[in-house]
C-alpha atoms as a PDB file:
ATOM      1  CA  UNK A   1     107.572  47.812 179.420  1.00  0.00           C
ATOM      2  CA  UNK A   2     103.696  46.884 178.738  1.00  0.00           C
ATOM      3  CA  UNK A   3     103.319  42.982 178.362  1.00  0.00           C
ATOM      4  CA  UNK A   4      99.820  44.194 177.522  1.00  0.00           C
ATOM      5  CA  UNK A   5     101.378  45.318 174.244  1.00  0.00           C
ATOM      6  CA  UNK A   6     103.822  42.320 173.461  1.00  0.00           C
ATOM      7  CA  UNK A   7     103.369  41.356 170.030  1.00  0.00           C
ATOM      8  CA  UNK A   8     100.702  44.168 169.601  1.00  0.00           C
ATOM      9  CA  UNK A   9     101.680  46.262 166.157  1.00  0.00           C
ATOM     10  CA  UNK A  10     100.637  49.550 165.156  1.00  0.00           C
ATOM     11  CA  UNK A  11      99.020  50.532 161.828  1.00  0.00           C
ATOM     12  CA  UNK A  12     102.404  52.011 160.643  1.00  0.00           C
ATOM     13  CA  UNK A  13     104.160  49.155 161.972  1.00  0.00           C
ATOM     14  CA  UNK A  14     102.175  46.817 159.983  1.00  0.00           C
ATOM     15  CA  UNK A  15     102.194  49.264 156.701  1.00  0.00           C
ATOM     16  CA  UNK A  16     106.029  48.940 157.290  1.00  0.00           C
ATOM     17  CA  UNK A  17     106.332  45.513 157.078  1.00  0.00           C
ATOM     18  CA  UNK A  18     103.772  44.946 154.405  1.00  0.00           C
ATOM     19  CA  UNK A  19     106.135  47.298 152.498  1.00  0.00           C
ATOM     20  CA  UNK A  20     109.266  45.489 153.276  1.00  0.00           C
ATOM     21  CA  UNK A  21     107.793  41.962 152.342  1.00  0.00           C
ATOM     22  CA  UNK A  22     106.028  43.109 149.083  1.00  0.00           C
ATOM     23  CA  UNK A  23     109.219  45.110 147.527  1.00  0.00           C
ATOM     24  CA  UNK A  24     111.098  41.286 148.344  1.00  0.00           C
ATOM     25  CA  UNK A  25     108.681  38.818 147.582  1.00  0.00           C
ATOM     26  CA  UNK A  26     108.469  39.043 143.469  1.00  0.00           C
ATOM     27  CA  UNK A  27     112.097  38.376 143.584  1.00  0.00           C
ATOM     28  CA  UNK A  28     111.430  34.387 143.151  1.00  0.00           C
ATOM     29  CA  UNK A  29     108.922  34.858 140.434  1.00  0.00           C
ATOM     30  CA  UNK A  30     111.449  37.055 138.165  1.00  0.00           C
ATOM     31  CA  UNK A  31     114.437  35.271 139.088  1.00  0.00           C
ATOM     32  CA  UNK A  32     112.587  31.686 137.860  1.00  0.00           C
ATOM     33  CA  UNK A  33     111.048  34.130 134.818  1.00  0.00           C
ATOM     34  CA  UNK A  34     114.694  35.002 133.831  1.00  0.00           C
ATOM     35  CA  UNK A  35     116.210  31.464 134.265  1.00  0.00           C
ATOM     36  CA  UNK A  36     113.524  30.308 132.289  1.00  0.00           C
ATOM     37  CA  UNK A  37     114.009  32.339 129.509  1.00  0.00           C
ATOM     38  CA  UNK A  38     117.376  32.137 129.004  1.00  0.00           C
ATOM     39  CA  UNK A  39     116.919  28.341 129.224  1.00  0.00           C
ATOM     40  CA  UNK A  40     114.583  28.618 126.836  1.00  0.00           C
ATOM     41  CA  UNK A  41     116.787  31.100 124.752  1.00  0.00           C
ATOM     42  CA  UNK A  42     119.535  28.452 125.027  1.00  0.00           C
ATOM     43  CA  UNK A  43     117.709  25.153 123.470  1.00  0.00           C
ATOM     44  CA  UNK A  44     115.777  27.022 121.399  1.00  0.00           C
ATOM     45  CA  UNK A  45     112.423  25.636 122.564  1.00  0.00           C
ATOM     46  CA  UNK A  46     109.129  27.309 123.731  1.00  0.00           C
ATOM     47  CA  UNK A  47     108.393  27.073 127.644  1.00  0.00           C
ATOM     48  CA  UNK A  48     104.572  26.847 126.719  1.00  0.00           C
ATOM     49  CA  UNK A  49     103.419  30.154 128.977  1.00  0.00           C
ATOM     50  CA  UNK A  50     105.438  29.595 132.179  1.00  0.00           C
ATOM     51  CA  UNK A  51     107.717  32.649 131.446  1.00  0.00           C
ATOM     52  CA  UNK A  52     104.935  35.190 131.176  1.00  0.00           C
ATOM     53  CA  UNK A  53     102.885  33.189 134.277  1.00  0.00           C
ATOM     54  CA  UNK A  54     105.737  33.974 136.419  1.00  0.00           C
ATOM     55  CA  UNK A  55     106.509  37.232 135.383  1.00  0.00           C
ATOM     56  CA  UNK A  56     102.779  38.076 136.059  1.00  0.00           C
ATOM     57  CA  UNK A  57     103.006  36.823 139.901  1.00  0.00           C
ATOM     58  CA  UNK A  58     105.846  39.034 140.241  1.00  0.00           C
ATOM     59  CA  UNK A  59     103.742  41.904 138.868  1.00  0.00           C
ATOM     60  CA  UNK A  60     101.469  40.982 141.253  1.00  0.00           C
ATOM     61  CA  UNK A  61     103.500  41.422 143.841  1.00  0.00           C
ATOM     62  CA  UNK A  62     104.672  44.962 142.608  1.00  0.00           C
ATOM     63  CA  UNK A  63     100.879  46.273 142.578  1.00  0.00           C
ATOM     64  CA  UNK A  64     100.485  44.783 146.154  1.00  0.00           C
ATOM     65  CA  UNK A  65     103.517  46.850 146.909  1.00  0.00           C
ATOM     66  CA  UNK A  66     102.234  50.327 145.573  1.00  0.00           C
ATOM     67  CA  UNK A  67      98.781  49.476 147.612  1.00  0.00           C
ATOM     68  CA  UNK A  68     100.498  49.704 150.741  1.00  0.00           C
ATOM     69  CA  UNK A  69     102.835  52.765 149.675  1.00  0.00           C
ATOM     70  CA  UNK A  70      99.610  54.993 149.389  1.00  0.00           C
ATOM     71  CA  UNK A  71      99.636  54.524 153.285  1.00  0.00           C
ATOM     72  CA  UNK A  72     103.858  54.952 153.626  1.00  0.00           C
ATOM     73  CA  UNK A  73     106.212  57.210 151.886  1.00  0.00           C
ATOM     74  CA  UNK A  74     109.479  55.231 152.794  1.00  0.00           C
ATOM     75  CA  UNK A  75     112.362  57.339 153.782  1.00  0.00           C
ATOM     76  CA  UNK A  76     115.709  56.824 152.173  1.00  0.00           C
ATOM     77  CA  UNK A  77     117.508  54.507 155.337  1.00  0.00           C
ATOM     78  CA  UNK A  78     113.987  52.235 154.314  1.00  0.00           C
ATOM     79  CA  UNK A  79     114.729  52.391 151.051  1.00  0.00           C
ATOM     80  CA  UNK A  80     118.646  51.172 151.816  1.00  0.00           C
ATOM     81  CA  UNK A  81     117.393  48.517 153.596  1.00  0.00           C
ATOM     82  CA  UNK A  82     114.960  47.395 150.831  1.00  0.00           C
ATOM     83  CA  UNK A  83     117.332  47.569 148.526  1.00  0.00           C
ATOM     84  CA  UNK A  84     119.822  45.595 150.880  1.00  0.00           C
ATOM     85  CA  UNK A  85     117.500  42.911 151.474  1.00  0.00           C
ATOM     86  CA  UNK A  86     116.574  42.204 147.637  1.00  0.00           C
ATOM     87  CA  UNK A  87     120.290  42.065 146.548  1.00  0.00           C
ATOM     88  CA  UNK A  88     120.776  39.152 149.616  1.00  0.00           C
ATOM     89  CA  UNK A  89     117.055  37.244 148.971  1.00  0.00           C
ATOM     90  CA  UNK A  90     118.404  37.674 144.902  1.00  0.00           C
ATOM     91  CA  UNK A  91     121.421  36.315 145.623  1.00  0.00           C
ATOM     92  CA  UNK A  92     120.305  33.968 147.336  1.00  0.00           C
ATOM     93  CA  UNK A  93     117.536  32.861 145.333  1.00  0.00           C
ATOM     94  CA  UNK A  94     119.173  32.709 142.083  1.00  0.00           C
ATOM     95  CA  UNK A  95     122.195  30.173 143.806  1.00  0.00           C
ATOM     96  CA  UNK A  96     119.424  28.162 145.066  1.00  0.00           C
ATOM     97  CA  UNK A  97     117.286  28.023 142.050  1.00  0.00           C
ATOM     98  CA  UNK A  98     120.733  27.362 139.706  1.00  0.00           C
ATOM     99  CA  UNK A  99     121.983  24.792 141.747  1.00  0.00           C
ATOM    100  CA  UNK A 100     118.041  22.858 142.201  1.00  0.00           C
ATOM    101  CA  UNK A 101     115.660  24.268 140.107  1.00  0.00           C
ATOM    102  CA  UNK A 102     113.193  21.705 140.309  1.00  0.00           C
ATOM    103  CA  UNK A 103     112.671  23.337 144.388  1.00  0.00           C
ATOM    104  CA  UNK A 104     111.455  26.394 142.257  1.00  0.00           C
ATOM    105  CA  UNK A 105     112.664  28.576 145.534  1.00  0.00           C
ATOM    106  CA  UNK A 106     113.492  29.124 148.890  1.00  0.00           C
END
C-alpha cells in the first residue's frame, strides 16, 4: 500500500472510465428523444426541433465514446458490464423521465 498513490489513476485507468461513462451517458438524451417523439406521434403536433436537438447530444456522446476507444479495445467482461450498466441507467431513466418529465433526467 502507497498512500503516495491514493487517488492517483493511470492512463488506462482513466481511458477505462472515460469509456464506461461515454457508452452510458447518451442514454438520457435518446430516452427524452424517444419520449418525445412518440408524444409528439400521439397528439399529432410538431415538437419544434427538440427531437433532433436531443438526438444530436446523444450522438455526441457516441463520437466522444469512439475517441477514447482508439486508446482501449474493451474486452468482452467490459463489454458485459457496459451493457449491464445501460440496461439499469435505461431503466432507470425512462421510469424517472415517465413518471416527471419536466426533471428531464436523473
Amino acid at each position: 500500500f502507497n498512500a503516495d498513490k491514493v487517488g492517483v489513476m493511470s492512463k488506462e485507468q482513466w481511458v477505462d472510465h472515460a469509456v464506461f461513462l461515454e457508452s452510458v451517458a447518451a442514454v438520457p438524451g435518446m430516452i427524452a428523444a424517444m419520449v418525445r417523439h412518440l408524444r409528439s406521434l400521439r397528439r399529432m403536433e410538431r415538437d419544434h426541433g427538440w427531437i433532433r436537438h436531443l438526438l444530436e447530444e446523444a450522438d455526441n456522446e457516441r463520437v466522444h465514446l469512439f475517441f477514447f476507444l482508439r486508446e482501449k479495445n474493451p474486452g468482452l467482461i467490459f463489454r458485459l458490464i457496459v451493457w449491464v450498466a445501460q440496461v439499469l441507467f435505461f431503466a432507470m431513466n425512462i421510469t424517472f423521465y415517465l413518471i416527471s418529465p419536466d426533471r428531464k433526467s436523473v
